[in-house]
PDB file of N, CA and C in Angstrom:
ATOM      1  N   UNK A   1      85.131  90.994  91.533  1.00  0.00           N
ATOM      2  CA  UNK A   1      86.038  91.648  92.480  1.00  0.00           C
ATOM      3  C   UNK A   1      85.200  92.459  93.471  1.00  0.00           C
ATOM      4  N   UNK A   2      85.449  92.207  95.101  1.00  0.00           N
ATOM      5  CA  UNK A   2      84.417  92.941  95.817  1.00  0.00           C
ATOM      6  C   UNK A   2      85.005  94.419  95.568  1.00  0.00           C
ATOM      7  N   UNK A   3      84.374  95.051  96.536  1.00  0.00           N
ATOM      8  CA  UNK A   3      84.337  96.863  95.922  1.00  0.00           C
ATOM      9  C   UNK A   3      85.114  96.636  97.580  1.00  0.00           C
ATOM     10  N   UNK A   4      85.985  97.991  97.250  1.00  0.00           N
ATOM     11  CA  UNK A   4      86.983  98.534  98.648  1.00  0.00           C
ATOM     12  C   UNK A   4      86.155  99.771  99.646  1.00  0.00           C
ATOM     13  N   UNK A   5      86.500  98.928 100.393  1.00  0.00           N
ATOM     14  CA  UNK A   5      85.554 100.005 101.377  1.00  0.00           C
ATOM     15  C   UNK A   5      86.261 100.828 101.624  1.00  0.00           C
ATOM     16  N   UNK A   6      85.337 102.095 102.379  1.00  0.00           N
ATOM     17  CA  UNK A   6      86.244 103.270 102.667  1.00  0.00           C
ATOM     18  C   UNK A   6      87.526 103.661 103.376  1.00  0.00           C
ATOM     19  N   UNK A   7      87.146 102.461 104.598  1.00  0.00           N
ATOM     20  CA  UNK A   7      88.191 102.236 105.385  1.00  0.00           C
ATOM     21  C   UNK A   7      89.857 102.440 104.198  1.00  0.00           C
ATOM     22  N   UNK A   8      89.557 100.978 103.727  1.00  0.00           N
ATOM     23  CA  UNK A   8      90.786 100.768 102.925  1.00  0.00           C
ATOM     24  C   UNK A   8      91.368 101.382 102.319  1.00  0.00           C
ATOM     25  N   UNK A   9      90.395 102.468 101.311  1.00  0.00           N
ATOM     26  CA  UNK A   9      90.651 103.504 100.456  1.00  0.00           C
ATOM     27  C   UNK A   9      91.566 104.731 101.228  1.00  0.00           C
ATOM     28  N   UNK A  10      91.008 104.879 102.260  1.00  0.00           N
ATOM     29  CA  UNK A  10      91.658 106.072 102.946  1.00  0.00           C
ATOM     30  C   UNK A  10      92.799 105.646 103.447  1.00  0.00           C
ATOM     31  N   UNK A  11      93.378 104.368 103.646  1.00  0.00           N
ATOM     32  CA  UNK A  11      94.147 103.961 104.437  1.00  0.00           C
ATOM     33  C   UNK A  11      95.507 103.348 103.094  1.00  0.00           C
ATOM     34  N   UNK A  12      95.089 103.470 101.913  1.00  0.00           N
ATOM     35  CA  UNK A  12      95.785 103.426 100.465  1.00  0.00           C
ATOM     36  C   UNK A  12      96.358 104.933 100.313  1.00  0.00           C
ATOM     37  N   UNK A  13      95.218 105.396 100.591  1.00  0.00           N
ATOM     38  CA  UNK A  13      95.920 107.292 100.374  1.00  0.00           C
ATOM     39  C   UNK A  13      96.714 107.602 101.278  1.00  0.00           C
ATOM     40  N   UNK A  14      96.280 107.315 102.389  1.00  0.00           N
ATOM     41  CA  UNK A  14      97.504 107.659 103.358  1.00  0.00           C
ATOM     42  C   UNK A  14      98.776 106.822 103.189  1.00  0.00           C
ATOM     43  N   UNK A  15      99.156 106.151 103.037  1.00  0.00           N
ATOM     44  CA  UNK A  15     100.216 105.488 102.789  1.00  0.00           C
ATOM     45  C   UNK A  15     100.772 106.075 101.284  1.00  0.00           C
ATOM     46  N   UNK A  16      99.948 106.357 100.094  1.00  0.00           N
ATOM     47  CA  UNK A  16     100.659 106.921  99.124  1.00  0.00           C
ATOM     48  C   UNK A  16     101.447 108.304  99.855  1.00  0.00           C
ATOM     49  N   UNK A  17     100.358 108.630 100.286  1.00  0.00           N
ATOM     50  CA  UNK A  17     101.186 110.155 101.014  1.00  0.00           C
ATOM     51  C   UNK A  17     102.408 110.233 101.754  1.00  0.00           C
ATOM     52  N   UNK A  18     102.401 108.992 102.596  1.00  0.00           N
ATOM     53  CA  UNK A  18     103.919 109.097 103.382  1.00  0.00           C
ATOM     54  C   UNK A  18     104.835 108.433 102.431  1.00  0.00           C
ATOM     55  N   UNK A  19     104.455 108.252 100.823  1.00  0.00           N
ATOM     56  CA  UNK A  19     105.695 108.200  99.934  1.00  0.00           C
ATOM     57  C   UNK A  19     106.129 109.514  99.449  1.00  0.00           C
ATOM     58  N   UNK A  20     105.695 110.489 100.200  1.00  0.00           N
ATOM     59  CA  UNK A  20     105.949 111.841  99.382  1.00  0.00           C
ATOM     60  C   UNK A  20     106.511 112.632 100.655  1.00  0.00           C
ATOM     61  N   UNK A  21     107.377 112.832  99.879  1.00  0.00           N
ATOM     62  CA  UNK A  21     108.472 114.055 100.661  1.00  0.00           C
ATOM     63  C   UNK A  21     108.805 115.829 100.088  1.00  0.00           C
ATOM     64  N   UNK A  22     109.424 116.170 101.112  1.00  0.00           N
ATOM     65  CA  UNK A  22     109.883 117.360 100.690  1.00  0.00           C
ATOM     66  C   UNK A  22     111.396 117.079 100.866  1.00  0.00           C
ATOM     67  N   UNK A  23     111.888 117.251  99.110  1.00  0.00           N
ATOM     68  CA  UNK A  23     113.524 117.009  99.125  1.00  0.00           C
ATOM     69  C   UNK A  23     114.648 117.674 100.566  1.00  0.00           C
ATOM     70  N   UNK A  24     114.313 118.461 100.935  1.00  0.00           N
ATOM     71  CA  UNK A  24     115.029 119.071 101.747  1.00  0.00           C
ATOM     72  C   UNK A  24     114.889 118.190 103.616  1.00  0.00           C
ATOM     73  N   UNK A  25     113.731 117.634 103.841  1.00  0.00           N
ATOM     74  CA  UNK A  25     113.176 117.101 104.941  1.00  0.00           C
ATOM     75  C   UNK A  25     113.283 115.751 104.875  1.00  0.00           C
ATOM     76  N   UNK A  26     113.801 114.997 105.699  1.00  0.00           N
ATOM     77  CA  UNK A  26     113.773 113.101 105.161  1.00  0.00           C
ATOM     78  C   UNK A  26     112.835 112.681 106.078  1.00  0.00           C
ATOM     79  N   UNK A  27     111.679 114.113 106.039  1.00  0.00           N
ATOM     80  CA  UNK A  27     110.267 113.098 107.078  1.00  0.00           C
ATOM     81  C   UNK A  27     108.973 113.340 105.579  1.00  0.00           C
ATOM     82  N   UNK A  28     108.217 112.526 105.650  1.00  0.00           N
ATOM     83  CA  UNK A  28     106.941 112.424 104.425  1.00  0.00           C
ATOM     84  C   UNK A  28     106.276 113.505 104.936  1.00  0.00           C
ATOM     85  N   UNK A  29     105.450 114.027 103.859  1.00  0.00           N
ATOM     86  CA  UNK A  29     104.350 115.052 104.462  1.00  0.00           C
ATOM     87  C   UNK A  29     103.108 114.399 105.052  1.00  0.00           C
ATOM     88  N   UNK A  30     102.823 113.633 105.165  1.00  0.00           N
ATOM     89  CA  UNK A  30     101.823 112.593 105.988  1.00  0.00           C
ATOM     90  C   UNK A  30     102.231 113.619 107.576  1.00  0.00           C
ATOM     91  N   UNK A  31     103.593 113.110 107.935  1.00  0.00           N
ATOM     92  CA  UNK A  31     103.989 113.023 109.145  1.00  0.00           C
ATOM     93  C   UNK A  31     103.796 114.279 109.307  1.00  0.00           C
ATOM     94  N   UNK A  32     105.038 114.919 108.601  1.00  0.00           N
ATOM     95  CA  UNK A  32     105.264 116.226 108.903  1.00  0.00           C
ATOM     96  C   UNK A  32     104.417 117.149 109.070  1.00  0.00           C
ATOM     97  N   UNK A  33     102.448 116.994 108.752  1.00  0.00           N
ATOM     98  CA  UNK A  33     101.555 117.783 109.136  1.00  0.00           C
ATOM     99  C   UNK A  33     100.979 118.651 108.079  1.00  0.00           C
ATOM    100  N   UNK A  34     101.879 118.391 107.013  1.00  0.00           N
ATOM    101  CA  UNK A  34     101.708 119.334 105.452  1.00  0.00           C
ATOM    102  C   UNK A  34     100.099 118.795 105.061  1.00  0.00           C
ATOM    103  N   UNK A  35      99.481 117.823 105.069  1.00  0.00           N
ATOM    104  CA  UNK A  35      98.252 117.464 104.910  1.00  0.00           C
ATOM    105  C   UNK A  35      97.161 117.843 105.511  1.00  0.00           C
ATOM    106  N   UNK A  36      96.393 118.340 105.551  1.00  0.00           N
ATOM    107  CA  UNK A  36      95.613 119.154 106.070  1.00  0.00           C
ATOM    108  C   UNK A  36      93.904 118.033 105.808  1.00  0.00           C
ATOM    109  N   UNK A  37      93.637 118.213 104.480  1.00  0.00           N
ATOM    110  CA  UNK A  37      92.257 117.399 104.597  1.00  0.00           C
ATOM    111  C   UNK A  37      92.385 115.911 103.206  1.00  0.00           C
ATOM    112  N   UNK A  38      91.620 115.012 103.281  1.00  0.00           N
ATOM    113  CA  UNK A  38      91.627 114.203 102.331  1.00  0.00           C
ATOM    114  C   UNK A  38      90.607 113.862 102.848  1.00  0.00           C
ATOM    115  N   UNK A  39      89.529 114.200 101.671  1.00  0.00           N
ATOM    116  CA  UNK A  39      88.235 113.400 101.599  1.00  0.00           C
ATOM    117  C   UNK A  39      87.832 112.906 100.105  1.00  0.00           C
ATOM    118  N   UNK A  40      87.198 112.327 100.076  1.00  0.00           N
ATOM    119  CA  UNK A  40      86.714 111.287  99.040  1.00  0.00           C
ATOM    120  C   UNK A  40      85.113 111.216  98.833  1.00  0.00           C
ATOM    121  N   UNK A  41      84.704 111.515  97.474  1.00  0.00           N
ATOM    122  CA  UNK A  41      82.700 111.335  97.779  1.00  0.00           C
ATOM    123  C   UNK A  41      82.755 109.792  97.153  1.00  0.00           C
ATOM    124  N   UNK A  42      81.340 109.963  97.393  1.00  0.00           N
ATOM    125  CA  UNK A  42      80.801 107.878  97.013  1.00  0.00           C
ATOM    126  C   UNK A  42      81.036 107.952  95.417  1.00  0.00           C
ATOM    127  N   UNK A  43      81.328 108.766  94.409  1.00  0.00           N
ATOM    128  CA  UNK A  43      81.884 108.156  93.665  1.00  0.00           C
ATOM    129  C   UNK A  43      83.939 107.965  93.294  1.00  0.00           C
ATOM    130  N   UNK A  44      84.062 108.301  94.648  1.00  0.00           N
ATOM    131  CA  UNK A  44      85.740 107.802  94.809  1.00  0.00           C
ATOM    132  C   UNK A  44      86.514 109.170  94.104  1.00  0.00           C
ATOM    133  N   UNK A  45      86.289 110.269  94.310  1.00  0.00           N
ATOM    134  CA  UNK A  45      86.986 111.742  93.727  1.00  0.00           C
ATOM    135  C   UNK A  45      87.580 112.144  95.034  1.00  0.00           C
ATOM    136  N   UNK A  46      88.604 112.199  94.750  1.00  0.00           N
ATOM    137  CA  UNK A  46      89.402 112.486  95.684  1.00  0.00           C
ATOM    138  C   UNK A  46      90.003 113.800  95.707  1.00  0.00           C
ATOM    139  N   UNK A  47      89.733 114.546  97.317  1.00  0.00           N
ATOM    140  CA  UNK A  47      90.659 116.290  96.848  1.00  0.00           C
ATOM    141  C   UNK A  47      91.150 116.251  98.444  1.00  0.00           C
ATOM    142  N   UNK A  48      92.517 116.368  98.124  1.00  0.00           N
ATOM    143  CA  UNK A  48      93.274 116.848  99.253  1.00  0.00           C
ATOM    144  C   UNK A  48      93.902 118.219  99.279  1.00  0.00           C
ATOM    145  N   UNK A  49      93.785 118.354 100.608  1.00  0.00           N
ATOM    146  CA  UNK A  49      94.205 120.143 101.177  1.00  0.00           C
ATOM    147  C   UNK A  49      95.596 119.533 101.517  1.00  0.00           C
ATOM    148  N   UNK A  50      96.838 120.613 101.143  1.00  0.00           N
ATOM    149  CA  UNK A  50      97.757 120.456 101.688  1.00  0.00           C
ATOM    150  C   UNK A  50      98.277 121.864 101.551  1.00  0.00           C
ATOM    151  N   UNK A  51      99.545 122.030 102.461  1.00  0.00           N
ATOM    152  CA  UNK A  51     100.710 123.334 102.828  1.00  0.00           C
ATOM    153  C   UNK A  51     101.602 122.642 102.395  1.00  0.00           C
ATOM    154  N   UNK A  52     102.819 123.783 102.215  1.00  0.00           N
ATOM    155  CA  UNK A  52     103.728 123.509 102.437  1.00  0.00           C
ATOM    156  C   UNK A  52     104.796 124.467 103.567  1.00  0.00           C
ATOM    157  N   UNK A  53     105.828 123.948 103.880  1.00  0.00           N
ATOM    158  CA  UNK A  53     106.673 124.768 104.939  1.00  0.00           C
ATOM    159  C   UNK A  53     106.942 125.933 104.861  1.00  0.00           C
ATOM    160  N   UNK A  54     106.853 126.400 103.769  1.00  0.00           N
ATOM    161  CA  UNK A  54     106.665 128.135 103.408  1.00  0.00           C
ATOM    162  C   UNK A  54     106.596 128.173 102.361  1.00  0.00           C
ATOM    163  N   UNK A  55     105.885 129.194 101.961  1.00  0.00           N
ATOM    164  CA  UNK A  55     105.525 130.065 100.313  1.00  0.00           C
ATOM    165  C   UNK A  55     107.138 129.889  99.678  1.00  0.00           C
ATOM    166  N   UNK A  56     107.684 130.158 100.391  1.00  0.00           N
ATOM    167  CA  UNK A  56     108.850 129.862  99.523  1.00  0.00           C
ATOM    168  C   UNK A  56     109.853 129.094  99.327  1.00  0.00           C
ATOM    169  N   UNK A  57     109.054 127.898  99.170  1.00  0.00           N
ATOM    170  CA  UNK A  57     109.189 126.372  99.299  1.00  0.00           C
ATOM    171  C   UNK A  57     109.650 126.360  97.847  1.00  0.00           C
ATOM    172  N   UNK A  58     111.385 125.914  97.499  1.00  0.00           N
ATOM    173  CA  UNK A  58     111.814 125.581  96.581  1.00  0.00           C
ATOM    174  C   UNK A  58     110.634 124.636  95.603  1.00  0.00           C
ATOM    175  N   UNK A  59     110.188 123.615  96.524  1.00  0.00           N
ATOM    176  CA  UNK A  59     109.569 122.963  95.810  1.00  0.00           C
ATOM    177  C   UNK A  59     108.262 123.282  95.907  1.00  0.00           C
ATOM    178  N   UNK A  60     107.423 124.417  95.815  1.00  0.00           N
ATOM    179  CA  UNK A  60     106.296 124.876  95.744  1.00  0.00           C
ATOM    180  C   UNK A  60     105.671 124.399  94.571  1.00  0.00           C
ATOM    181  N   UNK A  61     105.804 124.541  92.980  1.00  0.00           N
ATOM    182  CA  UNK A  61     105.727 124.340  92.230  1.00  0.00           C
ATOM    183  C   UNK A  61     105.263 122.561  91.882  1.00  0.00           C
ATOM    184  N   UNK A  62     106.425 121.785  92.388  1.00  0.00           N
ATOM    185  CA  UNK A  62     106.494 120.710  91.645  1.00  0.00           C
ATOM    186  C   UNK A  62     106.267 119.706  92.610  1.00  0.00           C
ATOM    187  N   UNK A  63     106.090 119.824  94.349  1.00  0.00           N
ATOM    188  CA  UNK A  63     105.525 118.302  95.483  1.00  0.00           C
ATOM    189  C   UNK A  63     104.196 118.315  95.122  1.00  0.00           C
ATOM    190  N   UNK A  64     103.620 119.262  95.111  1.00  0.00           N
ATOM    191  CA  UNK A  64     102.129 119.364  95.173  1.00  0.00           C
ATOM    192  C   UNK A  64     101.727 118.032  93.420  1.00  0.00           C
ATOM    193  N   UNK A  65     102.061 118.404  92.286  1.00  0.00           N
ATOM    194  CA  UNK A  65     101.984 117.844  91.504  1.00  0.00           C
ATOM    195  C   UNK A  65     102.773 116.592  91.647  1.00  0.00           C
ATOM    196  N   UNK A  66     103.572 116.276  92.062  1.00  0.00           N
ATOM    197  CA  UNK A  66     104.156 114.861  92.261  1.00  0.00           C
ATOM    198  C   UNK A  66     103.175 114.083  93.002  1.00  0.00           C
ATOM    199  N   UNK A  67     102.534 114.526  93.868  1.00  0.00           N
ATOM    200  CA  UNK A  67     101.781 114.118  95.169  1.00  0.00           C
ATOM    201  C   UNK A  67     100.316 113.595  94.505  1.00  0.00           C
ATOM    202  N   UNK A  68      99.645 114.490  93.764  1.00  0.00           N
ATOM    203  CA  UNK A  68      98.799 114.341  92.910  1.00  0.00           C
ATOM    204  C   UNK A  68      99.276 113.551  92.097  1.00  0.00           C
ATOM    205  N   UNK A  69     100.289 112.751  91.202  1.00  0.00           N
ATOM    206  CA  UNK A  69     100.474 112.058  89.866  1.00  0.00           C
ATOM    207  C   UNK A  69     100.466 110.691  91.156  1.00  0.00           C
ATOM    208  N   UNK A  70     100.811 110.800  92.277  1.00  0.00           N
ATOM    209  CA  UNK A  70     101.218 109.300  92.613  1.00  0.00           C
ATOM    210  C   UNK A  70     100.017 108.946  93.456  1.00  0.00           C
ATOM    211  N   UNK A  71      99.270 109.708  93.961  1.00  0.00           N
ATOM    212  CA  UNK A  71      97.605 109.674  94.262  1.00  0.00           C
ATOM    213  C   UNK A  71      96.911 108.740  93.149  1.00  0.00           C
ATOM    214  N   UNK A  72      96.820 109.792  91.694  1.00  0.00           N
ATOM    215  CA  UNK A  72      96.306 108.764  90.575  1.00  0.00           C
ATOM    216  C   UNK A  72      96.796 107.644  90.039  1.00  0.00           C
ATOM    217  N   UNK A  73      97.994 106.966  90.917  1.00  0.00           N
ATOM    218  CA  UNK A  73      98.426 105.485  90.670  1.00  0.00           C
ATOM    219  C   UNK A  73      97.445 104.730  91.308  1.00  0.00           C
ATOM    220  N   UNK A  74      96.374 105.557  92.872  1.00  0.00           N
ATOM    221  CA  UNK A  74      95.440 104.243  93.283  1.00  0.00           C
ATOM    222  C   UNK A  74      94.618 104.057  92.092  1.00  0.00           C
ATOM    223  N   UNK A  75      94.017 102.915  91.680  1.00  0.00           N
ATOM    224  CA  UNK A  75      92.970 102.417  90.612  1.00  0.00           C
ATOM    225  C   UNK A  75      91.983 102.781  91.383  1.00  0.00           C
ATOM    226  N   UNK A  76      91.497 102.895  92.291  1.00  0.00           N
ATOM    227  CA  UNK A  76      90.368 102.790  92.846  1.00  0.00           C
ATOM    228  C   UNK A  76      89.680 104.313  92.940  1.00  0.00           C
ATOM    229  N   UNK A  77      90.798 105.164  92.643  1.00  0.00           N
ATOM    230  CA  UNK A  77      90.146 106.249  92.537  1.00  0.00           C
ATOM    231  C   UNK A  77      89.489 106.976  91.347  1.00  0.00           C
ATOM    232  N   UNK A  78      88.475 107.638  91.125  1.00  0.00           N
ATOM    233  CA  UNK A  78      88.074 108.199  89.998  1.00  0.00           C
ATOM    234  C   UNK A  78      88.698 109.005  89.405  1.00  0.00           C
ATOM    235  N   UNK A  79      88.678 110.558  90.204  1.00  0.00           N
ATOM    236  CA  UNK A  79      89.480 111.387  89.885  1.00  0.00           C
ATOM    237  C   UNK A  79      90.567 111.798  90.756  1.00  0.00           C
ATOM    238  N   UNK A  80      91.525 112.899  91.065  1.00  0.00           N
ATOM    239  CA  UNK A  80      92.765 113.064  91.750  1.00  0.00           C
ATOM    240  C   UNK A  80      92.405 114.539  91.568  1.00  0.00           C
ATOM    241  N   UNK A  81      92.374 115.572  93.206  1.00  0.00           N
ATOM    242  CA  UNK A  81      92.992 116.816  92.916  1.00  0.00           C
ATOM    243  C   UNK A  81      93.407 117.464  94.117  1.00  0.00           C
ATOM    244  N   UNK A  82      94.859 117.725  94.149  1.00  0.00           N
ATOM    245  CA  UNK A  82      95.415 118.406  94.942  1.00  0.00           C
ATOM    246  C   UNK A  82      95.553 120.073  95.364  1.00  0.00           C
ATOM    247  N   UNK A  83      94.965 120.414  96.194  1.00  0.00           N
ATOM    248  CA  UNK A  83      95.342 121.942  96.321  1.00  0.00           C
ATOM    249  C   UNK A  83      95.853 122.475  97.816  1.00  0.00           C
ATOM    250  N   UNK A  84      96.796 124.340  97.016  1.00  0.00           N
ATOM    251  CA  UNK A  84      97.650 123.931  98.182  1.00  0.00           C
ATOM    252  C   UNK A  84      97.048 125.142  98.736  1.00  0.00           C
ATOM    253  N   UNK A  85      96.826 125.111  99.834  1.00  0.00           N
ATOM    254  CA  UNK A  85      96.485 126.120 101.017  1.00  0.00           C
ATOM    255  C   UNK A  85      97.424 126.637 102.046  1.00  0.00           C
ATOM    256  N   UNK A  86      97.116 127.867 102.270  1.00  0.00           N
ATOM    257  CA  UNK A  86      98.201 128.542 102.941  1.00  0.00           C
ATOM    258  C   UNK A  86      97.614 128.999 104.590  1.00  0.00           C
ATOM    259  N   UNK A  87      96.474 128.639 104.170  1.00  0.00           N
ATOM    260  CA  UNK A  87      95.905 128.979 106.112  1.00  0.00           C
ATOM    261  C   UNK A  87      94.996 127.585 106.657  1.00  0.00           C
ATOM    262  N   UNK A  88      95.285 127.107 107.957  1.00  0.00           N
ATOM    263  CA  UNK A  88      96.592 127.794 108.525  1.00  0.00           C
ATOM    264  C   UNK A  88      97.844 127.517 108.547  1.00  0.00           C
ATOM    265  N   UNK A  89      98.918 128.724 108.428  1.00  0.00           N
ATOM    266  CA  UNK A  89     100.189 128.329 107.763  1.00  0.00           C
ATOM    267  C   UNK A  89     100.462 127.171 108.919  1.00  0.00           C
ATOM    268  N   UNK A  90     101.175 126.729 108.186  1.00  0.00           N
ATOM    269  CA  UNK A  90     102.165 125.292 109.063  1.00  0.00           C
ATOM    270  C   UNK A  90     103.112 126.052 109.970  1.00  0.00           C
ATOM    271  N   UNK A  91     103.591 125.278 111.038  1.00  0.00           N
ATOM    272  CA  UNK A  91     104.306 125.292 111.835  1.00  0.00           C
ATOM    273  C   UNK A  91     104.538 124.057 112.334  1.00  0.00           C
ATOM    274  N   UNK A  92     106.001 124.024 113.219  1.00  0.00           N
ATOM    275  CA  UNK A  92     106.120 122.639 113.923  1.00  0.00           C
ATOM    276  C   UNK A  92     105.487 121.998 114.484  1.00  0.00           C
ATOM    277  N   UNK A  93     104.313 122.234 115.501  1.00  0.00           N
ATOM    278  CA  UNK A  93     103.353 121.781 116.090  1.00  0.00           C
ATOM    279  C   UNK A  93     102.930 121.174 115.612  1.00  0.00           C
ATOM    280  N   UNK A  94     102.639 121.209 114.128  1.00  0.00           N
ATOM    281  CA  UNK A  94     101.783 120.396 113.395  1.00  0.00           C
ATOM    282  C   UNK A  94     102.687 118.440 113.435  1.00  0.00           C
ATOM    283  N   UNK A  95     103.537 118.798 113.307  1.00  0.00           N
ATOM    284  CA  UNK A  95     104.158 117.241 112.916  1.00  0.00           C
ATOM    285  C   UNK A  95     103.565 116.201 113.396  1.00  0.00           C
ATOM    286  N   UNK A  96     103.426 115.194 113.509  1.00  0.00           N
ATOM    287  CA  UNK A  96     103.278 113.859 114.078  1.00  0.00           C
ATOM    288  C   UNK A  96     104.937 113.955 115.169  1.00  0.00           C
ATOM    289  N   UNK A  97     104.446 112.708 116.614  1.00  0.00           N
ATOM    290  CA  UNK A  97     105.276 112.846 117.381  1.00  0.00           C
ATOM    291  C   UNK A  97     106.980 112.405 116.334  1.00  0.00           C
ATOM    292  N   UNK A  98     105.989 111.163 115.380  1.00  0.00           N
ATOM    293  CA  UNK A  98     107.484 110.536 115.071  1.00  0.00           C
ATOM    294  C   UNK A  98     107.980 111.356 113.801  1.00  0.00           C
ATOM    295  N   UNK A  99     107.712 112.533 113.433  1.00  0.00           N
ATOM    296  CA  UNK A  99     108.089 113.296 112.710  1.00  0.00           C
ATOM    297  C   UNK A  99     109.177 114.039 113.527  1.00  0.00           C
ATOM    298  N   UNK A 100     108.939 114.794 114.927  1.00  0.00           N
ATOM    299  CA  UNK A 100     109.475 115.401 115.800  1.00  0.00           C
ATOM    300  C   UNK A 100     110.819 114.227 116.285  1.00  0.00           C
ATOM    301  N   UNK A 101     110.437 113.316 116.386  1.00  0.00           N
ATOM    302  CA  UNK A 101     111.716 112.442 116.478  1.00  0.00           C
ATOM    303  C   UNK A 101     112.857 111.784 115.880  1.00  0.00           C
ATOM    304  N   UNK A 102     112.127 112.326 114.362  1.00  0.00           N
ATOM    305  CA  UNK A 102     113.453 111.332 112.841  1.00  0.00           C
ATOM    306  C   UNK A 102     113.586 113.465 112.695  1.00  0.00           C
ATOM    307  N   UNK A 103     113.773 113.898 113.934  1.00  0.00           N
ATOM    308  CA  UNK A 103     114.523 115.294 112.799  1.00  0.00           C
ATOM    309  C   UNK A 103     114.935 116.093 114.385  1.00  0.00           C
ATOM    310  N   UNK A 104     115.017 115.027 115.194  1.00  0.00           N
ATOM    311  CA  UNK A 104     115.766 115.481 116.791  1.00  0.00           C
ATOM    312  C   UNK A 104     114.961 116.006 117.605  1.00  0.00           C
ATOM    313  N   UNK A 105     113.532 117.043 117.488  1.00  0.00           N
ATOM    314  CA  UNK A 105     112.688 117.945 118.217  1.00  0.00           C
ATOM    315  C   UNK A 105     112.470 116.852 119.285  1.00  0.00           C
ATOM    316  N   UNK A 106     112.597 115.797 119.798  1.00  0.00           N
ATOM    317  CA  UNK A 106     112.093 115.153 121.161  1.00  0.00           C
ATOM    318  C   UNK A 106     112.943 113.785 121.767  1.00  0.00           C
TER     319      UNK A 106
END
């Protein structure tokens, strides 16, 4: 089996990511800007930076860990770890255009 290049790998994570939502928002956090960093070293460990829409995000507790369990469905990755960061806080700006458009802003 050839080995997946990076390209692909990153382009597997991103797509797991826009399966993840915030119950309250029917845009993914991909879009919505909640993602902040995803990098990966050469042995495939993966740690993503993410926010959420405020500290007092009903689902503070339990996207972040959902997000992380469906990360470690890629095989290709070694390890999985999600953490959540609060600077700099999110705001709308952040979205993707077509985030701003499946929630009316344009």
């Amino acid at each position: 089996m050839s080995e997946i290049s990076y390209e692909e790998l990153q382009e597997k994570v991103i797509n797991t990511l826009k399966t993840c939502y915030d119950p309250e928002i029917p845009v993914d956090i991909w879009e919505l800007g909640l993602v902040y960093e995803v990098n990966f070293d050469k042995d495939k460990n993966l740690h993503v930076k993410m926010t959420l829409t405020s500290p007092m995000c009903p689902v503070a507790e339990s996207l972040p860990v959902d997000v992380e369990k469906k990360l470690k469905g890629i095989k290709e990755l070694k390890s999985v770890k999600v953490s959540v960061v609060w600077d700099p806080p999110w705001d709308q700006d952040m979205m993707s255009e077509v985030a701003k458009v499946e929630l009316g802003f344009l």
